[in-house]
N, C-alpha and C. Protein backbone atom coordinates (compact mmCIF):
# COMPACT_ATOMS: atom_id res chain seq x y z
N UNK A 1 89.28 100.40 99.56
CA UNK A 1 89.07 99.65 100.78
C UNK A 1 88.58 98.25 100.43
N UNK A 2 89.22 97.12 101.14
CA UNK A 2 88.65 95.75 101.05
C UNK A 2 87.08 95.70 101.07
N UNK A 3 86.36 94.78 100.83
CA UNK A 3 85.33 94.57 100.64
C UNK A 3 85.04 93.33 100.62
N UNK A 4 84.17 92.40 100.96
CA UNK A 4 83.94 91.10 101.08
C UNK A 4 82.86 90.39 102.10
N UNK A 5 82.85 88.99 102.16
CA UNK A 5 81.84 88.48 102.86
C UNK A 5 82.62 87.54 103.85
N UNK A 6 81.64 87.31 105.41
CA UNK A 6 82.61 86.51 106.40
C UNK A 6 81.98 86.10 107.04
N UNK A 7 82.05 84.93 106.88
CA UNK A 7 80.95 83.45 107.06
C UNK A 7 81.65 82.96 108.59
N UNK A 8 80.62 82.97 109.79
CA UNK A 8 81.39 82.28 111.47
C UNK A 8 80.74 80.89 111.21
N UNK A 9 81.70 80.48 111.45
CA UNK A 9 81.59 78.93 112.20
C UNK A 9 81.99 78.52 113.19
N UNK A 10 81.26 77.57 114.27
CA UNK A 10 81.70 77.61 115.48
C UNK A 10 83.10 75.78 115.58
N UNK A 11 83.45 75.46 114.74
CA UNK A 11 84.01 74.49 114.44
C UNK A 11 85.01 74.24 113.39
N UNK A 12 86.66 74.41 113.60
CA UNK A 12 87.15 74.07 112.72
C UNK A 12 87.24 72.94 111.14
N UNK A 13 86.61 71.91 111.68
CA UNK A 13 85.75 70.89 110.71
C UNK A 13 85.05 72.00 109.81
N UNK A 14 83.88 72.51 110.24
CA UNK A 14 82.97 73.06 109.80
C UNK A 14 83.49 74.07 108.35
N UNK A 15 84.61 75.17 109.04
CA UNK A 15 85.50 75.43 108.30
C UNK A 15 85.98 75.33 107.19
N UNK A 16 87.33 74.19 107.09
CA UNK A 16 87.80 73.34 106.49
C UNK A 16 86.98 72.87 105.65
N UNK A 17 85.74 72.94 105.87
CA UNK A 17 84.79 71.91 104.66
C UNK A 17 84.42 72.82 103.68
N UNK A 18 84.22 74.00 104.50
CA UNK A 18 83.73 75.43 103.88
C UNK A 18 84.55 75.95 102.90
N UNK A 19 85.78 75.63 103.23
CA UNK A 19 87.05 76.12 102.38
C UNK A 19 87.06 75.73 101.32
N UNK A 20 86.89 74.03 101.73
CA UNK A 20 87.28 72.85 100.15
C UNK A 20 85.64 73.01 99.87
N UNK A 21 84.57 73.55 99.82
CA UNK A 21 83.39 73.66 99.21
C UNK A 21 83.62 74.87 98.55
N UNK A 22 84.39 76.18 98.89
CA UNK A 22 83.67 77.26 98.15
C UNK A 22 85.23 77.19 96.94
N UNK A 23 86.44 76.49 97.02
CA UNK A 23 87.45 75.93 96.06
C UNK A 23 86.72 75.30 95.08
N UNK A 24 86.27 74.56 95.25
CA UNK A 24 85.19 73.34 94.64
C UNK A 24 84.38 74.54 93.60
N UNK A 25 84.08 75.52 93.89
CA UNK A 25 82.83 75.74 93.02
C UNK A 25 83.74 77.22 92.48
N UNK A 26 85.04 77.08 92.92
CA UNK A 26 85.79 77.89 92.08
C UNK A 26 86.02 79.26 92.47
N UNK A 27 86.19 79.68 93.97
CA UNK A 27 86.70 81.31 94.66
C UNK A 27 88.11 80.37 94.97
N UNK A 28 88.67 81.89 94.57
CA UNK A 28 90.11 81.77 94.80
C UNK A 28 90.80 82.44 96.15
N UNK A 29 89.81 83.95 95.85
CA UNK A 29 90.78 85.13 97.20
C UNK A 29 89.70 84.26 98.47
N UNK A 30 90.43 83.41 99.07
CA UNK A 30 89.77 83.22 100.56
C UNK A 30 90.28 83.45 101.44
N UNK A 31 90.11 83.40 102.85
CA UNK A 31 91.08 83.61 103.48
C UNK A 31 90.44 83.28 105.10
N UNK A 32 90.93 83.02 106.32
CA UNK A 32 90.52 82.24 107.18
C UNK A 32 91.41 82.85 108.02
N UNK A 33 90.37 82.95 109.66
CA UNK A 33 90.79 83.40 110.92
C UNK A 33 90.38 82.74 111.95
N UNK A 34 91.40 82.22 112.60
CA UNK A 34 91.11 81.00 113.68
C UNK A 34 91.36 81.18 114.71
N UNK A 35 91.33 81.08 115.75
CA UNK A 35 92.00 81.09 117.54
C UNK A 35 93.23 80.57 117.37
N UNK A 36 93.23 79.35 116.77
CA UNK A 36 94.91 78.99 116.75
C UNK A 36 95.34 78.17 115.43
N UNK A 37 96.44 77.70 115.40
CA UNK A 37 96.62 77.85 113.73
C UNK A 37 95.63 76.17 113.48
N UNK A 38 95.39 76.10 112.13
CA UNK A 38 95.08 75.12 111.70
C UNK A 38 96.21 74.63 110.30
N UNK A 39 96.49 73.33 110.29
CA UNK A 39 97.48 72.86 109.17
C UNK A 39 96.51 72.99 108.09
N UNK A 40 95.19 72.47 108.20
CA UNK A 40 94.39 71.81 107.08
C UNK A 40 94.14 72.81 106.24
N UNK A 41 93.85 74.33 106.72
CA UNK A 41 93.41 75.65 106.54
C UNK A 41 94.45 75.82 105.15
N UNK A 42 96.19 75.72 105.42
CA UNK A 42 96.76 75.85 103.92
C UNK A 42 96.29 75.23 103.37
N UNK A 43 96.39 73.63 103.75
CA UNK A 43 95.91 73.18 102.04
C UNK A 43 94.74 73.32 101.46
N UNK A 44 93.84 74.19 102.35
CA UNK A 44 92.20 74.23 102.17
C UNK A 44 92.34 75.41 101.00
N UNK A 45 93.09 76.58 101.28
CA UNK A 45 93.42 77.49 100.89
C UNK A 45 94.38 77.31 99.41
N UNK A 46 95.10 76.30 99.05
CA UNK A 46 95.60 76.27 98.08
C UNK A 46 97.25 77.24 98.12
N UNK A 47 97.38 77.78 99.40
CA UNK A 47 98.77 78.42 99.59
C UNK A 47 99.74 77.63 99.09
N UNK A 48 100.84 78.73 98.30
CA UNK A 48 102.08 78.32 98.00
C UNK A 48 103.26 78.40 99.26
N UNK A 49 104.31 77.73 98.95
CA UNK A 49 105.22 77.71 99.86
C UNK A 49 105.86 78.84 99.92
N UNK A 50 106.26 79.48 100.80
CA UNK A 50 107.13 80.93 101.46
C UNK A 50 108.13 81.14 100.25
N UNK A 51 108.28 81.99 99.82
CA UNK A 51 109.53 82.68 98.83
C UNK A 51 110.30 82.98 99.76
N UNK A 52 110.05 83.52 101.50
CA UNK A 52 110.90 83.93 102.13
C UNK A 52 112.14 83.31 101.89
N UNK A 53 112.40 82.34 102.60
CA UNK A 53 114.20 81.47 102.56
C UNK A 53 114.75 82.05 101.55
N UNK A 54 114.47 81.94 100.80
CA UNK A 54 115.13 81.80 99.54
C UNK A 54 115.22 83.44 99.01
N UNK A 55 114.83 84.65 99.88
CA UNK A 55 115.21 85.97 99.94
C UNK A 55 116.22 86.40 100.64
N UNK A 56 116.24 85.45 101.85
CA UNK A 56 116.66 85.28 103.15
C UNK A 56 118.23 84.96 102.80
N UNK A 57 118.17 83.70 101.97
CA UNK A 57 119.54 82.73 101.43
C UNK A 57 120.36 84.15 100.45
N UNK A 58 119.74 84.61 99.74
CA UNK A 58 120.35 85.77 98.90
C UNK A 58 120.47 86.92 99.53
N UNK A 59 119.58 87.80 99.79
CA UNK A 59 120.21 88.96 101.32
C UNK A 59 121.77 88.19 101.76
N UNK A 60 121.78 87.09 102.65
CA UNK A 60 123.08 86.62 103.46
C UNK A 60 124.01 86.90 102.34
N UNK A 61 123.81 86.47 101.47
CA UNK A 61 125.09 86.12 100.69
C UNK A 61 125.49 87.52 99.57
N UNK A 62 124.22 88.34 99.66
CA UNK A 62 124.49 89.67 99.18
C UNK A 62 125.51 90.44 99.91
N UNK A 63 124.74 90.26 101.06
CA UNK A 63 125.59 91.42 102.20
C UNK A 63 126.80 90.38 103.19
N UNK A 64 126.97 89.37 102.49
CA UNK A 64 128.53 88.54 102.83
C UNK A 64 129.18 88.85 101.60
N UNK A 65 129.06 89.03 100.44
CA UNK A 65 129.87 89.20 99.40
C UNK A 65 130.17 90.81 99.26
N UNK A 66 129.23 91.99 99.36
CA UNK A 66 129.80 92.90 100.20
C UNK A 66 130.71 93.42 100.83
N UNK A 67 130.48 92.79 101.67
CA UNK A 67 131.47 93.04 102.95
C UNK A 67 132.72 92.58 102.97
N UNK A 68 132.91 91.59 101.87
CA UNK A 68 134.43 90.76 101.91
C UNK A 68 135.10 91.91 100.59
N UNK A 69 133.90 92.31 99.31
CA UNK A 69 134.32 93.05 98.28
C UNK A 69 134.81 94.42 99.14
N UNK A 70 133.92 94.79 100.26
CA UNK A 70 134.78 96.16 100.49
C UNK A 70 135.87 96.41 101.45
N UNK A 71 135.89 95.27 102.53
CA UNK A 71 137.08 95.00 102.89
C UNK A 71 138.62 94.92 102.04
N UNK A 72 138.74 93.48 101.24
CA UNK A 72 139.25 94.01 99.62
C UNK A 72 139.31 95.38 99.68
N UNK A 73 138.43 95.93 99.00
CA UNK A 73 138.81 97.00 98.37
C UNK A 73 139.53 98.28 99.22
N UNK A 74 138.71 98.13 100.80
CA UNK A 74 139.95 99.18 101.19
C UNK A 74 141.20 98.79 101.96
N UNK A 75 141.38 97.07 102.36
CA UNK A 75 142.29 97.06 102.98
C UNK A 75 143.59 96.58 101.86
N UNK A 76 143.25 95.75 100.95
CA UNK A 76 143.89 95.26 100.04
C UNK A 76 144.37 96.03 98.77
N UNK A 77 143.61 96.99 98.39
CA UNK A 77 143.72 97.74 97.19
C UNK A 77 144.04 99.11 97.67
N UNK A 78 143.31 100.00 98.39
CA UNK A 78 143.25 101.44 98.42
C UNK A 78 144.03 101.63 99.20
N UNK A 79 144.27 101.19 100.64
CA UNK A 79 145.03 101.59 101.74
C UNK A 79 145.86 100.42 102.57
N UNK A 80 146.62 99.56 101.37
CA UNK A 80 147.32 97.89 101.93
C UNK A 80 148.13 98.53 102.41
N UNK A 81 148.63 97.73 104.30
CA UNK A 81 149.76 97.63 105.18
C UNK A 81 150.53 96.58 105.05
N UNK A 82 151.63 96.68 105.28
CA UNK A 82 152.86 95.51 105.07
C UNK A 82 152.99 95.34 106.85
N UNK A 83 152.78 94.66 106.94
CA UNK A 83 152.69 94.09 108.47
C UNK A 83 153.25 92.66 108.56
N UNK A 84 154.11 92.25 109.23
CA UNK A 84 154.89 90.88 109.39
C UNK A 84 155.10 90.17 107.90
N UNK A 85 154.88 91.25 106.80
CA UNK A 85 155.38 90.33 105.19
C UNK A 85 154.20 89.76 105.12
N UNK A 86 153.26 89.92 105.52
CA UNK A 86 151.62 89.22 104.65
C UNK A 86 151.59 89.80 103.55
N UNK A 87 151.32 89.72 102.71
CA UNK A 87 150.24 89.59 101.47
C UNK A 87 148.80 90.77 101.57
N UNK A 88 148.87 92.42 100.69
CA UNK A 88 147.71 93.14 101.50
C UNK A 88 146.24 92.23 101.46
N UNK A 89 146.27 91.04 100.47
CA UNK A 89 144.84 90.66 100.72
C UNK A 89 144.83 89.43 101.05
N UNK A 90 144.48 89.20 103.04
CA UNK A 90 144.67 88.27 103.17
C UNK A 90 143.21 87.68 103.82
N UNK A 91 142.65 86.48 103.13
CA UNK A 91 141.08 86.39 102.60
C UNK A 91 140.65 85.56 104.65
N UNK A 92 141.62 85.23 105.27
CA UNK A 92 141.17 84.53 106.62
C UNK A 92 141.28 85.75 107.45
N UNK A 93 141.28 86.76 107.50
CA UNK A 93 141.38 88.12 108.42
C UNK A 93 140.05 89.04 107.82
N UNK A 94 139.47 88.39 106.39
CA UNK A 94 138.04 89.62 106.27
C UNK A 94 136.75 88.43 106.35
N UNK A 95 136.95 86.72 107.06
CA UNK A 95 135.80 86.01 107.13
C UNK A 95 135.18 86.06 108.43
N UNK A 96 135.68 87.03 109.57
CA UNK A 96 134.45 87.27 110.42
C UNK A 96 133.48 88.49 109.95
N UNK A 97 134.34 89.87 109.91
CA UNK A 97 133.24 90.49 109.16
C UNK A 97 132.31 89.95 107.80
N UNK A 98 132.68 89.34 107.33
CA UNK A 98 131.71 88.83 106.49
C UNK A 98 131.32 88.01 106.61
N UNK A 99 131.24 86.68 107.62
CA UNK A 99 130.29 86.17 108.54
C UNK A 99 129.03 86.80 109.17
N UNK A 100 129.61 87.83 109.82
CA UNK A 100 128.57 88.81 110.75
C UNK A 100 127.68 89.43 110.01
N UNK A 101 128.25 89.90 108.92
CA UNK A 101 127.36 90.51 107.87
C UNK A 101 125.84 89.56 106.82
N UNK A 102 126.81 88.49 106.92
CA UNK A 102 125.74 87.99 106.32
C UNK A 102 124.64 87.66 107.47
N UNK A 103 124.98 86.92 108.28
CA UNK A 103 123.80 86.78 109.62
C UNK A 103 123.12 87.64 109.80
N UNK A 104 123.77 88.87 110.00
CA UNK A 104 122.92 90.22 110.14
C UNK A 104 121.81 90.15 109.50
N UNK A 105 122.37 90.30 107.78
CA UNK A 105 121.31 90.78 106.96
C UNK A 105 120.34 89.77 106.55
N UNK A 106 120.56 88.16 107.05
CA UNK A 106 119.63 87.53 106.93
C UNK A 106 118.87 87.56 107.70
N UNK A 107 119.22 87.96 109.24
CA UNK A 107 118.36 88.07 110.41
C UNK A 107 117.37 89.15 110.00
N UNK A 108 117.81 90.52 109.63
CA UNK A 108 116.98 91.48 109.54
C UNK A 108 116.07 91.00 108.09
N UNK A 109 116.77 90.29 106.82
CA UNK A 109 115.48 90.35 106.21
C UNK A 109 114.56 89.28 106.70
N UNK A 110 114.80 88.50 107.23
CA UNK A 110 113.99 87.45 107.68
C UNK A 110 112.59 87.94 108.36
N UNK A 111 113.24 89.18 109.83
CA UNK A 111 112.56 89.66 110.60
C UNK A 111 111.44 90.63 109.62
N UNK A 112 112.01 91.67 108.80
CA UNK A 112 111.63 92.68 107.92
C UNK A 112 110.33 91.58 106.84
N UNK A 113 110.71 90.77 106.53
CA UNK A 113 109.84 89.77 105.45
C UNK A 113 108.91 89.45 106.24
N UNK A 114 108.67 88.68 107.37
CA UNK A 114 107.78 88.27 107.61
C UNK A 114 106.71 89.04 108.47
N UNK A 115 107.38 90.28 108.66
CA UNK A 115 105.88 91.55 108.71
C UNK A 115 105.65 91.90 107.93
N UNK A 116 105.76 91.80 106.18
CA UNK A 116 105.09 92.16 105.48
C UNK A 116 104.65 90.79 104.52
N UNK A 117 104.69 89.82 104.64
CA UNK A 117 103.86 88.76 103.98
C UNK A 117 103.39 88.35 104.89
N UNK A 118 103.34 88.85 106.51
CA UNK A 118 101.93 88.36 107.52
C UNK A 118 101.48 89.77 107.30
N UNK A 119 101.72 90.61 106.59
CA UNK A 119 100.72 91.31 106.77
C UNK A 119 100.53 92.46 108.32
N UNK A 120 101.93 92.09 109.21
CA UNK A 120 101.53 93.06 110.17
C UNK A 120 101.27 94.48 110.10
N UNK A 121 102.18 94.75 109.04
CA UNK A 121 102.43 96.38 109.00
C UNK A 121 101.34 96.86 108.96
N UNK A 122 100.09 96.24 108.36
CA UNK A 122 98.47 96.75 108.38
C UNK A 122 98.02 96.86 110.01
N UNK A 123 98.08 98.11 110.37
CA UNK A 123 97.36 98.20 111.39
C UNK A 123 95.57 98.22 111.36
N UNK A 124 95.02 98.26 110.43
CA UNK A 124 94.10 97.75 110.67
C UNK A 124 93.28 97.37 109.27
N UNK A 125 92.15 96.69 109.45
CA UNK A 125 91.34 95.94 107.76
C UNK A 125 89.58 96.18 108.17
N UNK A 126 89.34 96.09 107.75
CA UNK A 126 87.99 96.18 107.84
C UNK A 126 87.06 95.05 108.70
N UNK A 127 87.40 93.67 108.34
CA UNK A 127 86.96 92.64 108.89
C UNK A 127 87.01 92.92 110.77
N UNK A 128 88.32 93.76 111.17
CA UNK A 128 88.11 94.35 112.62
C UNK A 128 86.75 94.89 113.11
N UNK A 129 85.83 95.90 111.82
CA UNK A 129 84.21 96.40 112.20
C UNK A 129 83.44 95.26 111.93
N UNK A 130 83.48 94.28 111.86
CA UNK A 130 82.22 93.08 111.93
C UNK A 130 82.32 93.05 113.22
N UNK A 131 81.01 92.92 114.08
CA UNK A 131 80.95 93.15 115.17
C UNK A 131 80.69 91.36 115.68
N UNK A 132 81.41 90.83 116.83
CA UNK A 132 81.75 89.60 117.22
C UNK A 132 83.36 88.82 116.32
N UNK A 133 83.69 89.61 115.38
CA UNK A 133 85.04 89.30 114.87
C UNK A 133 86.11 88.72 115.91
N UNK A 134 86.01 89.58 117.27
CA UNK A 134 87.21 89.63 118.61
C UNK A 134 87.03 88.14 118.58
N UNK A 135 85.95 87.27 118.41
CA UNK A 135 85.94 86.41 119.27
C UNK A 135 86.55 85.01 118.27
N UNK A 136 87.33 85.85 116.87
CA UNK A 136 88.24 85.10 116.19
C UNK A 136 89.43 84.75 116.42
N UNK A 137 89.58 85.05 117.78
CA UNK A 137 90.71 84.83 118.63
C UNK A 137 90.54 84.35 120.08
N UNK A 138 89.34 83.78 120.10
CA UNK A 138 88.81 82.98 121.58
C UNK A 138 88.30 81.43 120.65
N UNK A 139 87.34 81.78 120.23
CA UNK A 139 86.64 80.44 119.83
C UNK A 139 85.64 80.11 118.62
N UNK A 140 86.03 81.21 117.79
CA UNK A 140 85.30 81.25 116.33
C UNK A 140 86.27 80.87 115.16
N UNK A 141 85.72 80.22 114.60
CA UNK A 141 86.29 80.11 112.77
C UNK A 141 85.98 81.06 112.02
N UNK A 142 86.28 82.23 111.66
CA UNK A 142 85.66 82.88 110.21
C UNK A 142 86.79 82.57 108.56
N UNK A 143 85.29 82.75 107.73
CA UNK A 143 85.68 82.34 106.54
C UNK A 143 85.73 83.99 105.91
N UNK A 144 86.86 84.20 105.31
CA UNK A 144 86.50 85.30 104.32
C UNK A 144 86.37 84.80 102.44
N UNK A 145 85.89 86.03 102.00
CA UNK A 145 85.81 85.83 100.96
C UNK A 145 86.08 86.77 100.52
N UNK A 146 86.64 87.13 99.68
CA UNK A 146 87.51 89.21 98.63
C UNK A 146 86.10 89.08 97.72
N UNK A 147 85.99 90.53 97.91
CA UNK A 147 85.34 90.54 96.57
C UNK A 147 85.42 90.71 95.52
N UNK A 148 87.01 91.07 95.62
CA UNK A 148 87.99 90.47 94.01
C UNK A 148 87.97 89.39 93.66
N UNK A 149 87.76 88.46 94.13
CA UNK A 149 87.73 87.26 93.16
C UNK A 149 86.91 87.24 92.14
N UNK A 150 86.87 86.46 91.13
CA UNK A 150 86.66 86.58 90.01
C UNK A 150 85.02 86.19 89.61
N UNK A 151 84.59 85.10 90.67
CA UNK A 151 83.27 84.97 90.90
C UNK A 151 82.21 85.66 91.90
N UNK A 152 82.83 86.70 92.58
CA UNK A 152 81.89 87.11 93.64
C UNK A 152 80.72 88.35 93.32
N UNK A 153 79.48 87.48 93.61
CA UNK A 153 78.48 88.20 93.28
C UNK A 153 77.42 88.38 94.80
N UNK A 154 77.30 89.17 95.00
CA UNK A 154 76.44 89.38 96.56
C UNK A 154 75.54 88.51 96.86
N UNK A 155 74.81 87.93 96.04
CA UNK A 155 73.46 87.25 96.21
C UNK A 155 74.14 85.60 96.01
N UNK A 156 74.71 85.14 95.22
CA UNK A 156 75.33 83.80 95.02
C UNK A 156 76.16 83.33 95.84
N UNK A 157 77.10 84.09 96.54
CA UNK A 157 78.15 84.20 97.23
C UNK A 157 77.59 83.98 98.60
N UNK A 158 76.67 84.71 98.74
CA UNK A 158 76.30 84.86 100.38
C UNK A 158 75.39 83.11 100.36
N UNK A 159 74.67 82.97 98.94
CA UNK A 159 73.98 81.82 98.95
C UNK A 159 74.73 80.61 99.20
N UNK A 160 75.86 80.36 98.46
CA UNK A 160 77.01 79.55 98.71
C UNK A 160 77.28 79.78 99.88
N UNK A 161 77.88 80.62 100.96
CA UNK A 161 78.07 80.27 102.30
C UNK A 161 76.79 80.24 102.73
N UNK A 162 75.70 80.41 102.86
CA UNK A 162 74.58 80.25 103.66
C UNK A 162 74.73 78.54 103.67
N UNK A 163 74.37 77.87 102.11
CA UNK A 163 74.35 76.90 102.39
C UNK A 163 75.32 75.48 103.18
N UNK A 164 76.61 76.76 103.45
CA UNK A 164 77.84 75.63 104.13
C UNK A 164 77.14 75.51 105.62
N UNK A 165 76.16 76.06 105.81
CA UNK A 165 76.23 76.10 107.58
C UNK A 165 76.36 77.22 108.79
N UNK A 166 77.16 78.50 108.42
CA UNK A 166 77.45 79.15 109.09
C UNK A 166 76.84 79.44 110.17
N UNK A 167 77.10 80.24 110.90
CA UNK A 167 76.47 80.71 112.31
C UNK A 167 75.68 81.85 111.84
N UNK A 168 76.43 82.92 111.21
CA UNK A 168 75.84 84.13 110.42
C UNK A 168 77.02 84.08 109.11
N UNK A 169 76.51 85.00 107.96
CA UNK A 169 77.05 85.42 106.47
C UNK A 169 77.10 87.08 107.09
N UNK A 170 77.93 87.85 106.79
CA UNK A 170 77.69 88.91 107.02
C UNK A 170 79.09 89.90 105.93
N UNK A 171 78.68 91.17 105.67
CA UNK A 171 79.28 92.01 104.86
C UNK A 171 80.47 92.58 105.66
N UNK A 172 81.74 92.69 105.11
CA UNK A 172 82.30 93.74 105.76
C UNK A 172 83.17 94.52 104.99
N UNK A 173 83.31 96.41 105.12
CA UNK A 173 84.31 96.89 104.47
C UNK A 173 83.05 97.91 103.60
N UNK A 174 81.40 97.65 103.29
CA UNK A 174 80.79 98.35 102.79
C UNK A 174 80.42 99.87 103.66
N UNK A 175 80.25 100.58 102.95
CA UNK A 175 80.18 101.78 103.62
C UNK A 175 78.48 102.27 103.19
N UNK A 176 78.21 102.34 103.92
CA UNK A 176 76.71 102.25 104.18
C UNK A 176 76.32 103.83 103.61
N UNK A 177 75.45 104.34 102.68
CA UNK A 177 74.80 105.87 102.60
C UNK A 177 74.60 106.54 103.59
């Protein structure tokens, strides 16, 4: 189970500063929950750009090359008709199905990708039992912190966000005796 610390701030500024302060002194796993999106929050965060597209661009062209190879293969090779003297493989009669196909499968991985690098499929995390969390979707900033990262120590960690400002520092994900 996750484990970590989650610093409220009542101010995106406040935030943002919090971010490029606890970067600064070298945490990596951070992570940030806002009412509505903030731009500054990636670069605060150090996020890389989406791999999606570029799963997205290959899916299409997987399942367009597909679909034209098995067309081919059964209309042209396995089971060719002589119909008005065409030619059995004729490549402008298999580019809607393999149009459609590729759209398809870029639509669906597109859709399929981005519930699992947002993370929806998690129905739920721990940071949900910090009690006032809800209101990270009305009018609070929270800061997280993993306690995988490579520097996180309970007493330093909480000291470092104490000193950004917060509203409260608080634990979440520990399971109490």
């Amino acid at each position: 189970m996750r484990e970590g610390l989650l610093a409220e701030f009542t101010e995106p500024e406040q935030l943002v500063a919090a971010m490029h302060a606890m970067r600064e002194h070298g945490y990596q796993h951070l992570d940030a929950y806002t009412p509505y999106p903030l731009p500054e929050t990636e670069d605060a965060l150090g996020l890389r750009r989406s791999r999606l597209p570029v799963l997205v661009f290959f899916m299409a062209m997987a399942a367009a090359a597909g679909a034209y190879a098995l067309q081919w293969y059964l209309n042209g090779y396995l089971y060719p008709i002589d119909v008005g003297g065409r030619p059995p493989h004729m490549p402008l009669a298999y580019m809607i199905i393999t149009f459609e196909m590729g759209i398809l499968f870029a639509g669906l991985t597109a859709f399929f990708g981005v519930l699992v690098y947002a993370r929806a499929t998690q129905l739920w995390d721990p940071v949900f039992e910090v009690a006032g969390f809800e209101r990270a979707t009305i009018d609070r900033f929270f800061l997280e912190v993993d306690r995988s990262d490579p520097l996180f120590d309970d007493s330093d960690t909480t000291e470092h966000l104490q000193d950004l400002g917060p509203l409260r520092v608080v634990h979440f994900g520990r399971r109490e005796p």
